[in-house]
C-alpha atoms as a PDB file:
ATOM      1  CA  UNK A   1       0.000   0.000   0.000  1.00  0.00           C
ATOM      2  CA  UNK A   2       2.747   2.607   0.871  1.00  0.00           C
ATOM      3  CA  UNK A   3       4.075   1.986  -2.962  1.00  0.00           C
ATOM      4  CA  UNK A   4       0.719   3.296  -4.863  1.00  0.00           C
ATOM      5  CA  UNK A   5       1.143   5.985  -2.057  1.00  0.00           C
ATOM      6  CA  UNK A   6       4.237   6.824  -3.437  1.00  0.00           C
ATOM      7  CA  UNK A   7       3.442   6.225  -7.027  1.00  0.00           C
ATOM      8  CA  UNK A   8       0.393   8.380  -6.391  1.00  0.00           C
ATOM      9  CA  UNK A   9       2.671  11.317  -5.265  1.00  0.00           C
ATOM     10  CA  UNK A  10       5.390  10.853  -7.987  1.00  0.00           C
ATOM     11  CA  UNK A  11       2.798  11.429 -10.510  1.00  0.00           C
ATOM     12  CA  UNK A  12       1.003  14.197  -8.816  1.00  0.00           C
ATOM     13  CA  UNK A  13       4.333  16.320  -8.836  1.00  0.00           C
ATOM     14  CA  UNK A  14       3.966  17.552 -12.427  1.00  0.00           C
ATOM     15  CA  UNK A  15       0.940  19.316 -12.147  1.00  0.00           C
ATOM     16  CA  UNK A  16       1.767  20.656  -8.288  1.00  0.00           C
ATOM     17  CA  UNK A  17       4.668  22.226  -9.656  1.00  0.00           C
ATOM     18  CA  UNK A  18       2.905  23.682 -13.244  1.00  0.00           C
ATOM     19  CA  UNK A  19      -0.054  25.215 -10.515  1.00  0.00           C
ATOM     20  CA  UNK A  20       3.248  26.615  -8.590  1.00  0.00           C
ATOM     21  CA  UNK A  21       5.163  28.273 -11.308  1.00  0.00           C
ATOM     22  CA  UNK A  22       5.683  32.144 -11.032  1.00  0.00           C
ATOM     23  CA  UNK A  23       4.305  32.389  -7.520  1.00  0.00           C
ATOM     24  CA  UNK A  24       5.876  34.876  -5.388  1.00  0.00           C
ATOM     25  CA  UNK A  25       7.471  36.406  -8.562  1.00  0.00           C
ATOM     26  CA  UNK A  26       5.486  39.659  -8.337  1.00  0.00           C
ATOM     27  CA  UNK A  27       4.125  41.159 -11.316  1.00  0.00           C
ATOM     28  CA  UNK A  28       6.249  40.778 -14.470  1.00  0.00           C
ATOM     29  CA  UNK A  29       7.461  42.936 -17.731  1.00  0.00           C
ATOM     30  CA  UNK A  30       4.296  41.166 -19.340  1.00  0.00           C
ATOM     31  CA  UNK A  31       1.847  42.969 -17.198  1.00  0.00           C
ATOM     32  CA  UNK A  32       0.639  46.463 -17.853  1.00  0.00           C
ATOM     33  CA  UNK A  33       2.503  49.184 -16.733  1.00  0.00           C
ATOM     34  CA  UNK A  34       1.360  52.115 -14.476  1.00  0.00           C
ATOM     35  CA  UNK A  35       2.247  55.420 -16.021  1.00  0.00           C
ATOM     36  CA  UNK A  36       5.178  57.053 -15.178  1.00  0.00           C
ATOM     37  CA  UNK A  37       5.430  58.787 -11.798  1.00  0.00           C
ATOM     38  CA  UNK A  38       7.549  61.905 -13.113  1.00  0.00           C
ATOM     39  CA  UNK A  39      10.664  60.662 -11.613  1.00  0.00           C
ATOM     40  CA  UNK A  40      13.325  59.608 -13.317  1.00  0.00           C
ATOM     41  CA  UNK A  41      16.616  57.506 -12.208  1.00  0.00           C
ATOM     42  CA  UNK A  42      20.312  57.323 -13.124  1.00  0.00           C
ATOM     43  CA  UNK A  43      21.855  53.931 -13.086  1.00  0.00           C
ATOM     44  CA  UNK A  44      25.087  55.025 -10.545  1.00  0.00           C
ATOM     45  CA  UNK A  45      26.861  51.766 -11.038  1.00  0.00           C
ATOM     46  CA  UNK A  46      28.817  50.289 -14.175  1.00  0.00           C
ATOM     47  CA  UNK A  47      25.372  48.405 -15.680  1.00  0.00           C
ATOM     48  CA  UNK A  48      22.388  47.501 -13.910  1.00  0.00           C
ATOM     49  CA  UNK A  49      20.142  44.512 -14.563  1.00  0.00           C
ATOM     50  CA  UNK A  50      16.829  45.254 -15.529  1.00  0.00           C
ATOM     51  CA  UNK A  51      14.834  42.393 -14.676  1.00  0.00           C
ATOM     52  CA  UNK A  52      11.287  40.572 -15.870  1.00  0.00           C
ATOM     53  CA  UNK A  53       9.930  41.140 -12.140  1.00  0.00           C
ATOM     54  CA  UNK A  54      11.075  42.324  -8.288  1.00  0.00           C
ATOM     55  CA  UNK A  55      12.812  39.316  -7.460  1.00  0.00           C
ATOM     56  CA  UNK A  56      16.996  38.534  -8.019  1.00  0.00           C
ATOM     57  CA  UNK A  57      14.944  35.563  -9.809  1.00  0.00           C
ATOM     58  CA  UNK A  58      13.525  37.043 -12.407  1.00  0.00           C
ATOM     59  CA  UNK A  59      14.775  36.844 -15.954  1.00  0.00           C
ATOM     60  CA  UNK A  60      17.192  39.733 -16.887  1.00  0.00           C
ATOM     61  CA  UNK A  61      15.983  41.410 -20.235  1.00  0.00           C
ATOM     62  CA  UNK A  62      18.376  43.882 -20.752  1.00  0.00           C
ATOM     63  CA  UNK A  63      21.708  45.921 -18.781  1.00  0.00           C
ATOM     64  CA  UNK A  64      21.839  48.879 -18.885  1.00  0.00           C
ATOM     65  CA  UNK A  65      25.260  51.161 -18.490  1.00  0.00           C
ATOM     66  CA  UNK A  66      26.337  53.617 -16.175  1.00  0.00           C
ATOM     67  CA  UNK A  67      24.595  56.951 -16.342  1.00  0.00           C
ATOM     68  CA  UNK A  68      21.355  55.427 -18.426  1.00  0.00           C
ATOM     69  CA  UNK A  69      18.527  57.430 -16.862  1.00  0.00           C
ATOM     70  CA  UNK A  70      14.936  55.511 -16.671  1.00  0.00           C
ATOM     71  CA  UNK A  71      11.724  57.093 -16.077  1.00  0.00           C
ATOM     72  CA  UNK A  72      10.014  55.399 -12.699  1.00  0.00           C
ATOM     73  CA  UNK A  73       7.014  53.809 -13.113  1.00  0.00           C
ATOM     74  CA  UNK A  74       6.542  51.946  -9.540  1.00  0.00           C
ATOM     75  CA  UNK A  75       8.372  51.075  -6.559  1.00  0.00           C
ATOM     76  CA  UNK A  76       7.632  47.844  -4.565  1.00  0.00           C
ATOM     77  CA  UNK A  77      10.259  47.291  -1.581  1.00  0.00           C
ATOM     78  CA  UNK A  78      13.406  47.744  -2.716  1.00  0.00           C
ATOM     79  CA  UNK A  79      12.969  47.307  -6.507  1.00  0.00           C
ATOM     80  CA  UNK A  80      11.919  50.026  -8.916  1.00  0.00           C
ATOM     81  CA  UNK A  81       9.689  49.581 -11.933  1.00  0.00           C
ATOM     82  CA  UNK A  82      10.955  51.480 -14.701  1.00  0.00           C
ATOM     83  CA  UNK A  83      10.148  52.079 -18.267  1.00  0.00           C
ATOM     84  CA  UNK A  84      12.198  50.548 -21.353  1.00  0.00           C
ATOM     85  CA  UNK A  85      12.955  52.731 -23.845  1.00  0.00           C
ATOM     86  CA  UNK A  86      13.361  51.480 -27.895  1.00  0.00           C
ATOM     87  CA  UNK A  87      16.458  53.571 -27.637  1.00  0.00           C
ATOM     88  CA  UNK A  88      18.017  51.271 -24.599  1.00  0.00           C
ATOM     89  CA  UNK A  89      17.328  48.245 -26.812  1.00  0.00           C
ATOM     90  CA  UNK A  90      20.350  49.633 -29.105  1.00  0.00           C
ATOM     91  CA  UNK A  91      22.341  51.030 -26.022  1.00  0.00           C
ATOM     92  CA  UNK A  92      22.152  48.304 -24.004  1.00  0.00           C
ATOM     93  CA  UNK A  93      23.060  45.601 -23.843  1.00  0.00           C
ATOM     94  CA  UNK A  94      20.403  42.990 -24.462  1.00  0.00           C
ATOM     95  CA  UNK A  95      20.186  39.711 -22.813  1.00  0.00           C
ATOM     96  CA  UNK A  96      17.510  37.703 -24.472  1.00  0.00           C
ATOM     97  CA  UNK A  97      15.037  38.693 -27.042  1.00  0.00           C
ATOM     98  CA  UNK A  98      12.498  41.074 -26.102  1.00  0.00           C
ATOM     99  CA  UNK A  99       8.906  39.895 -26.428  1.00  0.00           C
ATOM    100  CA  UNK A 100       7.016  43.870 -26.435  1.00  0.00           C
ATOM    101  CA  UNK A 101       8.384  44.375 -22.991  1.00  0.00           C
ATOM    102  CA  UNK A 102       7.742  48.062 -22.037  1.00  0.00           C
ATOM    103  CA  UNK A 103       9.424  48.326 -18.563  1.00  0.00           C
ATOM    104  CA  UNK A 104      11.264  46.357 -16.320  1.00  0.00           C
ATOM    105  CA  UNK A 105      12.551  46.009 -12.540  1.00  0.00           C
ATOM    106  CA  UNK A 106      15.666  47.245 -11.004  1.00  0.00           C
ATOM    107  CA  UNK A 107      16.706  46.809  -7.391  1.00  0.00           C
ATOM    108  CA  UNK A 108      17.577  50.141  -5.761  1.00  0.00           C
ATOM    109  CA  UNK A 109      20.705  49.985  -5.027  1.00  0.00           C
ATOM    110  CA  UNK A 110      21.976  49.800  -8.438  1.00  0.00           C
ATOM    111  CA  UNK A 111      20.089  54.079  -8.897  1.00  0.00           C
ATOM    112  CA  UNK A 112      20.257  57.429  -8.136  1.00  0.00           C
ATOM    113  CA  UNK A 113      17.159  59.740  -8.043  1.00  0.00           C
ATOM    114  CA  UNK A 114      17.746  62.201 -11.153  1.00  0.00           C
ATOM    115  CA  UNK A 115      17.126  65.896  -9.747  1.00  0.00           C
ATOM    116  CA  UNK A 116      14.896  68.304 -11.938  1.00  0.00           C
ATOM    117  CA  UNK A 117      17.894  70.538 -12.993  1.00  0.00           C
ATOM    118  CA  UNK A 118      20.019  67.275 -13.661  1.00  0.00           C
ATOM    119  CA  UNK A 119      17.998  66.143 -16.459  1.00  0.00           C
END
């Protein structure tokens, strides 16, 4: 009897783990994005990875270099939602193939808040 139990939970663990997948991710780059706050960002270090969602674990779509400023979309913690320009598609440097993505997630440590006369 404690073999079909087992059997029972070997075959169960396919479609646990497909009802699992992309929990605690956050929202993605897939999802709509909020319109820009107004305030913009500077990425302070050499690149920063601009990520799929809020999470270390999220696909990276795209570096960006030093001094690339992003428009803010959201913050959630310590990750900022920012939008992707077509223009950062050719700067940056790319990391897998975009599918439409219009924004992205970058942890906060990586930015500096742009002032209005720094622009």
């Amino acid at each position: 009897m404690a073999f079909l139990g087992v059997l029972v939970v070997v075959l169960m663990l396919p479609a646990v783990a497909q009802g699992q997948r992309g929990r605690g991710q956050g929202r993605g780059a897939e999802a709509q994005a909020p319109p820009p706050t107004g305030e913009r960002v500077r990425v302070k270090t050499g690149h920063a990875n601009i990520q799929t969602g809020p999470t270390s674990g999220n696909e990276v779509l795209v570096l960006a270099a030093k001094g690339t400023v992003l428009p803010v979309l959201a913050r959630r913690g310590e990750w900022v939602q920012v939008g992707l320009s077509p223009e950062l598609r050719k700067t940056g440097m790319v990391m897998r193939w975009y599918k439409n993505e219009s924004n992205g997630w970058v942890h906060d440590s990586m930015l500096e808040v742009v002032k209005p006369a720094d622009k």
